[in-house]
Protein backbone atom coordinates (compact mmCIF):
# COMPACT_ATOMS: atom_id res chain seq x y z
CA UNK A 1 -26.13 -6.53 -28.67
CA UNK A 2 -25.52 -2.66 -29.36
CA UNK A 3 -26.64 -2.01 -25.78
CA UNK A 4 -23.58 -4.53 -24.25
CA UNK A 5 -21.52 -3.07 -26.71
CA UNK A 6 -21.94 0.44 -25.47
CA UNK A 7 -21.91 -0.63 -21.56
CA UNK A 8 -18.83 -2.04 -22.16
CA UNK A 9 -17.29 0.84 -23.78
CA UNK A 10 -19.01 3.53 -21.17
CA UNK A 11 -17.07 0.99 -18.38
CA UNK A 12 -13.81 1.22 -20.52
CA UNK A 13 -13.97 5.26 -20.65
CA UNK A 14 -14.86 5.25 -16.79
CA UNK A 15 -12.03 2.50 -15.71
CA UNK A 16 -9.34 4.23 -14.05
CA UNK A 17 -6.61 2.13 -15.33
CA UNK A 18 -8.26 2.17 -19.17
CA UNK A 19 -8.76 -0.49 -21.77
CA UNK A 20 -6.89 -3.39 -22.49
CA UNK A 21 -3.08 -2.57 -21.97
CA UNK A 22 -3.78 1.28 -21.85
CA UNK A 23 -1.73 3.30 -19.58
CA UNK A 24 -3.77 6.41 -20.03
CA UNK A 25 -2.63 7.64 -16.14
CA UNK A 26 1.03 6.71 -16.75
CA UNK A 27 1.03 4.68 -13.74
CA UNK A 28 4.44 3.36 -12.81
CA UNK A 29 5.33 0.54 -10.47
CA UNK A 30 6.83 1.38 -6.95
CA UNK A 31 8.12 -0.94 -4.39
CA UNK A 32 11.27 -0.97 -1.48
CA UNK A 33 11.77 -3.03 1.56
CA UNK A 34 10.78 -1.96 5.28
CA UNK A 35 12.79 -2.42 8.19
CA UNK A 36 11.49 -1.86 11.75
CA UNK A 37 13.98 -1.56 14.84
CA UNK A 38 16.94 -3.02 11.84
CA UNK A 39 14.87 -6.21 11.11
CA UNK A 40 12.30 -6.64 8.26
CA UNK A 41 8.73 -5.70 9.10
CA UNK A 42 7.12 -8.84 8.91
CA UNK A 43 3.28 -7.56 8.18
CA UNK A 44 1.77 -4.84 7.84
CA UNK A 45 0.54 -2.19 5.13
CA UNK A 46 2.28 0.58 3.17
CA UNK A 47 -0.24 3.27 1.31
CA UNK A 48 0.54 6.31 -1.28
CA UNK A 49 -1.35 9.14 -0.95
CA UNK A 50 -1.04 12.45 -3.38
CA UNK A 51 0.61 15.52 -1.83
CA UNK A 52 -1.78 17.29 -3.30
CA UNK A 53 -4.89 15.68 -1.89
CA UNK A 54 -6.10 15.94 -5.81
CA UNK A 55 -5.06 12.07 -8.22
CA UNK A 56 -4.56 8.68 -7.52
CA UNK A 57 -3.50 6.72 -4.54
CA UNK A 58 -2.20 3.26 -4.36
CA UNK A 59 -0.91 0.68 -1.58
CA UNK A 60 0.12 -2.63 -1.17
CA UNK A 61 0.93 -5.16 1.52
CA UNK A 62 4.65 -6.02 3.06
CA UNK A 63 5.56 -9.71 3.13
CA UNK A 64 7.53 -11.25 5.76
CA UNK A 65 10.95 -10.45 4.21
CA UNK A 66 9.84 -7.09 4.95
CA UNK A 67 9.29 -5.71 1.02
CA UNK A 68 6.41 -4.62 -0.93
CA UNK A 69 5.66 -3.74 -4.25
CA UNK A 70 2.83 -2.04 -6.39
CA UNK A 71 2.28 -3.22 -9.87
CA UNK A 72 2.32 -0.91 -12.64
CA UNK A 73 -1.42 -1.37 -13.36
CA UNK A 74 -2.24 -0.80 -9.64
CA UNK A 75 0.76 1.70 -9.55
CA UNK A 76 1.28 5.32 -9.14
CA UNK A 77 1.13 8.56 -11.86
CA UNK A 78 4.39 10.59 -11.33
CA UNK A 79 3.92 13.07 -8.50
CA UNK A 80 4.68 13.80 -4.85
CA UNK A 81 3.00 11.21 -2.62
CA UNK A 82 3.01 11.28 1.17
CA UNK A 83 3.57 7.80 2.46
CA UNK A 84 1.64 5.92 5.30
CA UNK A 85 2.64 2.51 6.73
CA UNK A 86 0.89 0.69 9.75
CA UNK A 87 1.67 -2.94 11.09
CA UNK A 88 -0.86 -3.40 14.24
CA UNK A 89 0.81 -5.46 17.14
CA UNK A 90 -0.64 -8.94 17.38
CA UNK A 91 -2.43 -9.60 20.20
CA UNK A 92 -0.93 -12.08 22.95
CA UNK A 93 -2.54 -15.51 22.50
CA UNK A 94 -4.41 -16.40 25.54
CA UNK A 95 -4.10 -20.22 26.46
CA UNK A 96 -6.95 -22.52 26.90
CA UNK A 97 -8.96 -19.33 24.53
CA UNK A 98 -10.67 -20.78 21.55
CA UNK A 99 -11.11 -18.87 18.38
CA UNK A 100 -13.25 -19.65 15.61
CA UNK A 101 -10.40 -19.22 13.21
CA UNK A 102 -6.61 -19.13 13.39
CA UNK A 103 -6.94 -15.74 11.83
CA UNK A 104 -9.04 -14.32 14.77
CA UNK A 105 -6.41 -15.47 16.95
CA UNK A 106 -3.81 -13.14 15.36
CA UNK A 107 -6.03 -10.05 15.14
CA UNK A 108 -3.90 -7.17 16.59
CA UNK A 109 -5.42 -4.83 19.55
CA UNK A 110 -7.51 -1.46 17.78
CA UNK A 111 -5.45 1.60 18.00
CA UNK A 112 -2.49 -0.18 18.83
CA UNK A 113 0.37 0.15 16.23
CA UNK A 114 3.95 -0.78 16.44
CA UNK A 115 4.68 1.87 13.50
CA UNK A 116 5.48 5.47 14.97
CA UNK A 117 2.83 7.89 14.16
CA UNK A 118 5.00 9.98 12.02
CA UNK A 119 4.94 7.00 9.70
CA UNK A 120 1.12 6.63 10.13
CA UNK A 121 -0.16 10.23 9.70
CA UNK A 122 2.09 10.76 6.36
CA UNK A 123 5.09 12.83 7.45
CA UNK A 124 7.05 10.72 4.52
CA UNK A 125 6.90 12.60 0.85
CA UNK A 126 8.44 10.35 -2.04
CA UNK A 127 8.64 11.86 -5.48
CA UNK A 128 7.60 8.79 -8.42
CA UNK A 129 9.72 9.86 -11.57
CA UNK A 130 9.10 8.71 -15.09
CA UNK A 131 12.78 8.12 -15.12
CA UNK A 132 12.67 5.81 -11.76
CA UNK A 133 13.45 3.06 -10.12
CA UNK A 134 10.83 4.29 -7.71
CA UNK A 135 12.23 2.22 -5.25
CA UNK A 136 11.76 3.53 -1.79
CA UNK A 137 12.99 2.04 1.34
CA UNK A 138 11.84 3.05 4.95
CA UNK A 139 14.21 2.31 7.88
CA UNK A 140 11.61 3.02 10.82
CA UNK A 141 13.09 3.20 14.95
CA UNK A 142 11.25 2.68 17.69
CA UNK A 143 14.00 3.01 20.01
């Protein structure tokens, strides 16, 4: 019994969001809305990535309505983040094609992303304050 206790405990110490309720990182929950070309992105993925290369990063998936949002146990320390967000194209559905699932069907082509690559390679710096909201909202052109 002493030996699960102290596993247990080792895994608390080593869990990077803590114990129980703990906050010991001070994360703090971020979230915003995308639009793409004036319409909400419909898919895709938003990440968070410290400026300093050093701490903890954090992401989340947009819905259809084209938000996102990062709970505060998932969420991010205060600090500079550079921010990355990639939606892959779909690829064209090819009649008469059969697919083993609907999902393989909406697969988008590799490299092919209808995000400009200053919003993929982290040209985007938000700052997440203590004092928030930490809401940040990316209006991305294509055109």
């Amino acid at each position: 019994m002493k030996t699960i206790t102290l596993i247990a405990f080792v895994a608390c110490l080593m869990s990077a969001t803590g114990c129980g309720s703990d906050n010991k990182l001070g994360r703090l929950s971020v979230s915003g809305k995308i639009t793409l070309d004036d319409k909400p992105l419909d898919s895709g993925s938003i990440e968070f990535f410290p400026s300093d290369s050093q701490g903890v990063s954090a992401g989340g998936v947009v819905s259809a309505d084209g938000s996102y949002s990062v709970e505060e146990d998932k969420g991010l320390p205060p600090g500079k983040y550079t921010v990355s967000i990639f939606s892959p194209m779909a690829a064209k559905s090819t009649p008469n094609k059969k697919y083993a699932n609907e999902s393989d069907a909406l697969v988008g082509e590799p490299g092919i992303d209808r995000i400009p690559e200053e919003f993929n390679n982290s040209e985007q710096i938000v700052e997440v304050t203590v004092d928030g909201p930490n809401t940040f909202d990316f209006d991305i052109k294509t055109k």
